[in-house]
PDB file of N, CA and C in Angstrom:
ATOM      1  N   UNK A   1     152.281  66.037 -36.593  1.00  0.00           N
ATOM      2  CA  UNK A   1     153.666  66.109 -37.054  1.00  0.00           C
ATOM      3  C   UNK A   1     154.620  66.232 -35.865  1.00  0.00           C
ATOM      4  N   UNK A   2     154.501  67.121 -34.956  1.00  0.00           N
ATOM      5  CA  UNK A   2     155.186  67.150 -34.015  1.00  0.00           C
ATOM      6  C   UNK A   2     154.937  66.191 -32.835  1.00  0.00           C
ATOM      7  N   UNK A   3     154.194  65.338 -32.811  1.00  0.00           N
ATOM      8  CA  UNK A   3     154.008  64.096 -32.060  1.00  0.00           C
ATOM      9  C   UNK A   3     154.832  63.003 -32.071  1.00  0.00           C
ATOM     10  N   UNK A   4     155.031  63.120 -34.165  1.00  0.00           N
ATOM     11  CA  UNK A   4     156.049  61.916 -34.410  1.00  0.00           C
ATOM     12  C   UNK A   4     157.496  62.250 -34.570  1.00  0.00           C
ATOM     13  N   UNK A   5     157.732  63.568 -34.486  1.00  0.00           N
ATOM     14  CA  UNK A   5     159.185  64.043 -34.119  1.00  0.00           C
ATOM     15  C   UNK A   5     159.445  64.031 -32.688  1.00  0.00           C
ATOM     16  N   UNK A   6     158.474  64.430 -31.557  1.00  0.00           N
ATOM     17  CA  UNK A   6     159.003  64.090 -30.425  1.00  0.00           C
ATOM     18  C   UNK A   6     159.395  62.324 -29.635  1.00  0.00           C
ATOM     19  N   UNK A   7     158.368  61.413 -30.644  1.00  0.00           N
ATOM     20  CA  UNK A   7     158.831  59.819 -30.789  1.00  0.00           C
ATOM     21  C   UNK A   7     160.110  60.057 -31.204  1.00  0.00           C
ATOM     22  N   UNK A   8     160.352  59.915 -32.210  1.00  0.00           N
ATOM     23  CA  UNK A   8     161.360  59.804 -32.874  1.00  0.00           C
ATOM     24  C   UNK A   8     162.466  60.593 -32.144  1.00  0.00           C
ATOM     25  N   UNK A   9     162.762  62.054 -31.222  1.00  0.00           N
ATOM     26  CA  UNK A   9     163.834  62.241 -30.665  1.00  0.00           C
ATOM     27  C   UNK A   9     163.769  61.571 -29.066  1.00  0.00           C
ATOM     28  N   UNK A  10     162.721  60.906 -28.892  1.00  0.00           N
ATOM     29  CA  UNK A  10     162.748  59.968 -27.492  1.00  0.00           C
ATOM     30  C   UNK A  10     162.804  58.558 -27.697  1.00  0.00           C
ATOM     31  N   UNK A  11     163.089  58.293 -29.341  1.00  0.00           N
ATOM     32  CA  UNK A  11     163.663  56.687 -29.554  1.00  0.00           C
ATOM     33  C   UNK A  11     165.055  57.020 -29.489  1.00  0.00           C
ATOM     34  N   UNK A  12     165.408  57.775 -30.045  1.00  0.00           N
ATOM     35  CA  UNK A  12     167.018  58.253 -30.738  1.00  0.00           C
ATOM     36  C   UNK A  12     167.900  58.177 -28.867  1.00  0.00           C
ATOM     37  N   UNK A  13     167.203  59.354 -28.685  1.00  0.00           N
ATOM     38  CA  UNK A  13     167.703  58.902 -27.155  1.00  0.00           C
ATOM     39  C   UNK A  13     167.561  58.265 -26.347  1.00  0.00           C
ATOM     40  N   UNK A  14     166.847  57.406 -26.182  1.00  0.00           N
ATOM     41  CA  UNK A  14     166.502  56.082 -25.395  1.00  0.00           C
ATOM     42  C   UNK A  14     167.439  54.878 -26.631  1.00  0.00           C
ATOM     43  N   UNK A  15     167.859  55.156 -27.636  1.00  0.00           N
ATOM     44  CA  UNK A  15     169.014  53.736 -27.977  1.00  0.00           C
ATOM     45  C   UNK A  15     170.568  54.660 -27.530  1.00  0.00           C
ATOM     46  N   UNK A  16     170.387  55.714 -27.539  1.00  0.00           N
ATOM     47  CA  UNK A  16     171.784  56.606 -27.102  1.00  0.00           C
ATOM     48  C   UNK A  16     172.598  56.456 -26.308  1.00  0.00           C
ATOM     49  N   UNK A  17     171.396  55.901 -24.821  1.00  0.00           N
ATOM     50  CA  UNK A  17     171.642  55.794 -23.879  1.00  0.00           C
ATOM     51  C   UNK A  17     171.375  53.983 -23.537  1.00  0.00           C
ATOM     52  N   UNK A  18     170.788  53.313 -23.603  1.00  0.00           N
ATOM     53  CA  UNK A  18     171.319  52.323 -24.003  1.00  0.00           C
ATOM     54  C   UNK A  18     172.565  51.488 -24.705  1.00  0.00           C
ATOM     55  N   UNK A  19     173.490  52.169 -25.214  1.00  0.00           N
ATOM     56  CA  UNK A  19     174.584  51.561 -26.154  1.00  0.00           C
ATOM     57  C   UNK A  19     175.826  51.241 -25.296  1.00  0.00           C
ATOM     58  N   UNK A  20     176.600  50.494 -25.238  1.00  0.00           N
ATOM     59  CA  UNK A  20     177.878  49.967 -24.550  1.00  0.00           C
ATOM     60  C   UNK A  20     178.468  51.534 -23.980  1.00  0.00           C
ATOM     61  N   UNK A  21     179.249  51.661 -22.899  1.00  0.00           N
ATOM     62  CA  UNK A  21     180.158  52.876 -22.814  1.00  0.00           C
ATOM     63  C   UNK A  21     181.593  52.433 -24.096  1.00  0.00           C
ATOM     64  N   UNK A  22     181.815  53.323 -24.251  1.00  0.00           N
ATOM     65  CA  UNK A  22     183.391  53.121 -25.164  1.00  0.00           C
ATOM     66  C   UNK A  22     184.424  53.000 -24.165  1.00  0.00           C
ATOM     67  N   UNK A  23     185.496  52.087 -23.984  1.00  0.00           N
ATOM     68  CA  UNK A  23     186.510  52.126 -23.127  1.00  0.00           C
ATOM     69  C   UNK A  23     187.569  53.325 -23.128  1.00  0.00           C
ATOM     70  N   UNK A  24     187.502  54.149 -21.961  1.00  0.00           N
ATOM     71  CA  UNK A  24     188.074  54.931 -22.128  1.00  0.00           C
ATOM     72  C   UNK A  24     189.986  54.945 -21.834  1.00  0.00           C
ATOM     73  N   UNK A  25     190.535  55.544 -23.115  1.00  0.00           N
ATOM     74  CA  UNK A  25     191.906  55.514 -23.688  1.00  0.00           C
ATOM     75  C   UNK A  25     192.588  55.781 -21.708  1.00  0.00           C
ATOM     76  N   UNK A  26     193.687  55.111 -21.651  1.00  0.00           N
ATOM     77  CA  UNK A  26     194.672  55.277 -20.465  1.00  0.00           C
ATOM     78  C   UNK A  26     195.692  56.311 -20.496  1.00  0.00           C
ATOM     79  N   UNK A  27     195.596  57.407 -19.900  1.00  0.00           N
ATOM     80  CA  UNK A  27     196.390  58.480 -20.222  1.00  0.00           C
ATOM     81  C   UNK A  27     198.081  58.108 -19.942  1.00  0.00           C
ATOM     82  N   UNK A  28     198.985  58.630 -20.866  1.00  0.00           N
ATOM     83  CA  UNK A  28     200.182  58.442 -21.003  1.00  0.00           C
ATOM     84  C   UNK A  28     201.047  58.828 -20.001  1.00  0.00           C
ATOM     85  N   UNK A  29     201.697  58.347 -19.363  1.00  0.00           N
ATOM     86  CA  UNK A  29     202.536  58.525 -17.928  1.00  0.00           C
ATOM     87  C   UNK A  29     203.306  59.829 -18.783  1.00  0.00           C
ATOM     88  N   UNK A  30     203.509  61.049 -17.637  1.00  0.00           N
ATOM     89  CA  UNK A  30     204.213  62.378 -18.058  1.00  0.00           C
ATOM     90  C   UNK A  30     205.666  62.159 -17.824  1.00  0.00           C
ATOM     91  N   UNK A  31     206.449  62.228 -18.725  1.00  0.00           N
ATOM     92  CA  UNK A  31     208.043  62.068 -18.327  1.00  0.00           C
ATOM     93  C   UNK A  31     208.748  63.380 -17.788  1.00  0.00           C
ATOM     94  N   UNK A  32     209.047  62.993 -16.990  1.00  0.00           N
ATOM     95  CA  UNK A  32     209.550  64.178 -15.977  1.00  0.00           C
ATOM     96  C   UNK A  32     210.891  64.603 -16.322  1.00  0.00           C
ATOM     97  N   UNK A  33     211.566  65.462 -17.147  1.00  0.00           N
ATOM     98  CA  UNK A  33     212.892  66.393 -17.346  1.00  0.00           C
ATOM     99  C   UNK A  33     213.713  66.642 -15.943  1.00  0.00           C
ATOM    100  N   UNK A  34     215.029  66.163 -16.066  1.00  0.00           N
ATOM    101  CA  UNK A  34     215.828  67.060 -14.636  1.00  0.00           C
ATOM    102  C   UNK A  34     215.816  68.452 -14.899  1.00  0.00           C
ATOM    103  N   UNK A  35     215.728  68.948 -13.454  1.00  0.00           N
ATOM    104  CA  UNK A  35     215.938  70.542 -13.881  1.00  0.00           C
ATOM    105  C   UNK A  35     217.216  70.890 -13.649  1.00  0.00           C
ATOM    106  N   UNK A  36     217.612  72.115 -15.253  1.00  0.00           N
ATOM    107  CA  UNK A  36     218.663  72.527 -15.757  1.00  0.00           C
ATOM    108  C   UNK A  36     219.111  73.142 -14.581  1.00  0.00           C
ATOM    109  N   UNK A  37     220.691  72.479 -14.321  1.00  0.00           N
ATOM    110  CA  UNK A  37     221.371  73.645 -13.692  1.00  0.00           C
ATOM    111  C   UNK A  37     222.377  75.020 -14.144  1.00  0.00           C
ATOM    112  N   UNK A  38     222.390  75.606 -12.757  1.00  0.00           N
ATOM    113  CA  UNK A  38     222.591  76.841 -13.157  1.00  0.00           C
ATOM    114  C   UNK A  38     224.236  76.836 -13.140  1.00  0.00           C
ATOM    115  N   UNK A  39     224.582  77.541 -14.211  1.00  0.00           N
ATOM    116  CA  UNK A  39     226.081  77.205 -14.756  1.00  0.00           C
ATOM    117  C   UNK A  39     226.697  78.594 -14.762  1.00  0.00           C
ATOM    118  N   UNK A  40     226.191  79.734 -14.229  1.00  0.00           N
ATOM    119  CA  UNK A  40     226.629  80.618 -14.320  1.00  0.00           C
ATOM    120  C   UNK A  40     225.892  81.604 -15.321  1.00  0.00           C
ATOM    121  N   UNK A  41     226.211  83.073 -15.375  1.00  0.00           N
ATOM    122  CA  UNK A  41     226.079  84.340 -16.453  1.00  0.00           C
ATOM    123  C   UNK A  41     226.052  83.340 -17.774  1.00  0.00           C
ATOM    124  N   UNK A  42     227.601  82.960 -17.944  1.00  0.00           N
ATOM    125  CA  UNK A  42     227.540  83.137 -19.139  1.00  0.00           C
ATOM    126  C   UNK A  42     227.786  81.332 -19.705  1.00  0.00           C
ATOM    127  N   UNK A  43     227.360  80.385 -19.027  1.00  0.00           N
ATOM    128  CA  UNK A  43     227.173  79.211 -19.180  1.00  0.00           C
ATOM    129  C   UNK A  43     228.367  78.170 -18.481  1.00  0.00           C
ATOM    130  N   UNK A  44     229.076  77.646 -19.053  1.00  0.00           N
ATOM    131  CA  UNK A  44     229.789  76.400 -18.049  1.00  0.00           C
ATOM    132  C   UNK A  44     231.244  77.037 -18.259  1.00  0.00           C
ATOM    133  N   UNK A  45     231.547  78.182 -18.524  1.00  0.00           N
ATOM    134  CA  UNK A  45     233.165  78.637 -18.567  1.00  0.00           C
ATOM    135  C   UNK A  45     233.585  79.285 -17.314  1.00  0.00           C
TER     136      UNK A  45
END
């Protein structure tokens, strides 16, 4: 019994590793915010 479960988890992983890679997604350029200036205590008055 345990002969044909260790086949069977060394087929599983031998097609696992065999299979195409998946193309991996292109990460999204980070948009960069100006930084807030300083307007004073109590804002632009």
């Amino acid at each position: 019994m345990s002969k044909k479960l260790v086949l069977a988890m060394g087929l599983v992983g031998l097609v696992a590793a065999c299979q195409q890679p998946q193309p991996q997604p292109l990460p999204e350029p980070m948009v960069v915010a100006p930084e807030p200036v300083f307007q004073g205590k109590y804002g632009a008055n």
